[in-house]
C-alpha atoms as a PDB file:
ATOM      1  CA  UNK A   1      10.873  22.716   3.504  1.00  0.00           C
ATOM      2  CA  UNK A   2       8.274  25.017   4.776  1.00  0.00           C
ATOM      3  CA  UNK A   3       6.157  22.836   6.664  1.00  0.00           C
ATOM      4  CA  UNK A   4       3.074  23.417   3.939  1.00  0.00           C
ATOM      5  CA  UNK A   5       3.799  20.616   1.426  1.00  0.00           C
ATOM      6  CA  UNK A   6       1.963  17.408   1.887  1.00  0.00           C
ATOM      7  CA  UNK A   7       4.965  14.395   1.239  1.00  0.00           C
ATOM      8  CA  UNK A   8       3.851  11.650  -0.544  1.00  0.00           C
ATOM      9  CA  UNK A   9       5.351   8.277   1.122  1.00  0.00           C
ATOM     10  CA  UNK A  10       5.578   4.767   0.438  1.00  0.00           C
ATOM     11  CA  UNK A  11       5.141   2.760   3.573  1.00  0.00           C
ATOM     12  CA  UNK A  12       7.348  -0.327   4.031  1.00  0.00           C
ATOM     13  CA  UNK A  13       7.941  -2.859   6.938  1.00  0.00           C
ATOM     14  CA  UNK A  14       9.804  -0.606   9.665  1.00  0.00           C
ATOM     15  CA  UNK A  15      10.457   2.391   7.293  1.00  0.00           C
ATOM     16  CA  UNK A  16       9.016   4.529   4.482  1.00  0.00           C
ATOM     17  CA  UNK A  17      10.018   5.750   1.393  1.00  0.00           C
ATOM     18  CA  UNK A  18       9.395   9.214  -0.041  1.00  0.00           C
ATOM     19  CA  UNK A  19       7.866   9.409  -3.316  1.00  0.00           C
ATOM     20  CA  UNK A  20       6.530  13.238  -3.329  1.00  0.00           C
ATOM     21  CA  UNK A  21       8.750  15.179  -1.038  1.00  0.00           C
ATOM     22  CA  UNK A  22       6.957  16.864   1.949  1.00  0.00           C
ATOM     23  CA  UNK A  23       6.938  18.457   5.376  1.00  0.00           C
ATOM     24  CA  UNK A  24       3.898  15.578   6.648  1.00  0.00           C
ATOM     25  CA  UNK A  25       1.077  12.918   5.792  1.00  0.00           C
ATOM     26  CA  UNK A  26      -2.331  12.778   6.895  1.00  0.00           C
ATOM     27  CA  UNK A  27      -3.759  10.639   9.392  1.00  0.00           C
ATOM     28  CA  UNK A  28      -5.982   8.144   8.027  1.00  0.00           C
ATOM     29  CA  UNK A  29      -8.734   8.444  10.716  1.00  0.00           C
ATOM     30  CA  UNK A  30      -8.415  12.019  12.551  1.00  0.00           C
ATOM     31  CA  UNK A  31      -7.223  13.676   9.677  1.00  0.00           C
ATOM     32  CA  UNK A  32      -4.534  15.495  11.081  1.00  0.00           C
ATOM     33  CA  UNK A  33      -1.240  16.825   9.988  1.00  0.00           C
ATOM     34  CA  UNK A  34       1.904  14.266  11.208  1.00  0.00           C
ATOM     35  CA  UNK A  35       5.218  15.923  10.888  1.00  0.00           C
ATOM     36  CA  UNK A  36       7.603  13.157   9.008  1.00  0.00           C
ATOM     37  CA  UNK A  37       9.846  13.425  12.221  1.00  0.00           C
ATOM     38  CA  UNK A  38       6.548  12.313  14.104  1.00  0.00           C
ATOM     39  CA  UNK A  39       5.483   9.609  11.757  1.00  0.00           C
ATOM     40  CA  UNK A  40       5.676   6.501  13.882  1.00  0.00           C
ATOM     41  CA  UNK A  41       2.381   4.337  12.820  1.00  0.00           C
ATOM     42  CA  UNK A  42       1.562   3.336   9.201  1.00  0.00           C
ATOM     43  CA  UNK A  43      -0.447   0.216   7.445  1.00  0.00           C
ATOM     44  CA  UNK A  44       2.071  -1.645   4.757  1.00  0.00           C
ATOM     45  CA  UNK A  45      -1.121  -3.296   3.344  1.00  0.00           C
ATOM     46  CA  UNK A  46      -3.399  -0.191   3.328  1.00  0.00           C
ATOM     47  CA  UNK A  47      -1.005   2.569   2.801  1.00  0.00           C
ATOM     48  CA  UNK A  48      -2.146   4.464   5.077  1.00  0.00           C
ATOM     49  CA  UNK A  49      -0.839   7.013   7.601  1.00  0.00           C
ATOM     50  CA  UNK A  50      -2.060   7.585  11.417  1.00  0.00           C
ATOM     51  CA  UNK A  51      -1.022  10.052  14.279  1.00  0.00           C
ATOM     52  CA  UNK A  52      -1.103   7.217  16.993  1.00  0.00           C
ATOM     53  CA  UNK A  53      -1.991   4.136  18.232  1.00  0.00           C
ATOM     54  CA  UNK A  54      -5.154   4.633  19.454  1.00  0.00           C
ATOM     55  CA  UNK A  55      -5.901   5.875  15.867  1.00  0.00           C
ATOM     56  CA  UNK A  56      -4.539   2.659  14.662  1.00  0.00           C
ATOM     57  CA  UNK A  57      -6.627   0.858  16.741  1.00  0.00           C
ATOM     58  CA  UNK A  58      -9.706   2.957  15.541  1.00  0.00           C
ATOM     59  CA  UNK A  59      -9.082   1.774  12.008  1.00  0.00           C
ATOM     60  CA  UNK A  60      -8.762  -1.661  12.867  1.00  0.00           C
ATOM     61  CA  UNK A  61     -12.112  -1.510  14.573  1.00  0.00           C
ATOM     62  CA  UNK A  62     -13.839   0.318  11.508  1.00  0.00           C
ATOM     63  CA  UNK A  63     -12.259  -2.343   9.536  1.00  0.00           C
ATOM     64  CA  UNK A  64     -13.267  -4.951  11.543  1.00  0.00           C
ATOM     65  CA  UNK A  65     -10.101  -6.434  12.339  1.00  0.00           C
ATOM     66  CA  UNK A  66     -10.062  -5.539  15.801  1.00  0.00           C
ATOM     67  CA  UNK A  67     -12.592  -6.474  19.305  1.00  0.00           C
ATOM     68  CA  UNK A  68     -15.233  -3.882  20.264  1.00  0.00           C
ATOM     69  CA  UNK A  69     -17.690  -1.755  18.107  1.00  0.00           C
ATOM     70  CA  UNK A  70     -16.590   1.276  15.858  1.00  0.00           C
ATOM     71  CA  UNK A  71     -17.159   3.939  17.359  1.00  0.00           C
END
């Protein structure tokens, strides 16, 4: 793989599938680039990706799920 392909994943409780084979996924909220090596944070329900837990935390807020104002 040459780092350029975009994987396609199906995110599960404590692992993730691949569906489209790839070198990373997006973040949900900073949009960046997270190696599949690096992936450590994911939604089940949403399906979505993120590069951290602060960005995790930043989705919860703009979702309202979480204390304090979106930022």
């Amino acid at each position: 793989m040459d780092g350029t392909t975009k994987a396609e994943l199906e995110y599960l409780d404590g692992e993730f599938s691949v569906v489209k084979p790839g070198a990373w996924v997006l973040c949900e909220v900073t949009g960046q680039r997270i190696p599949l090596d690096e992936l450590r944070y994911w939604s089940v329900e949403r399906q979505e990706a993120y590069a951290s837990a602060e960005a995790v935390h930043k989705r919860m807020q703009q979702l309202g799920l979480a204390k304090g104002a979106a930022q």
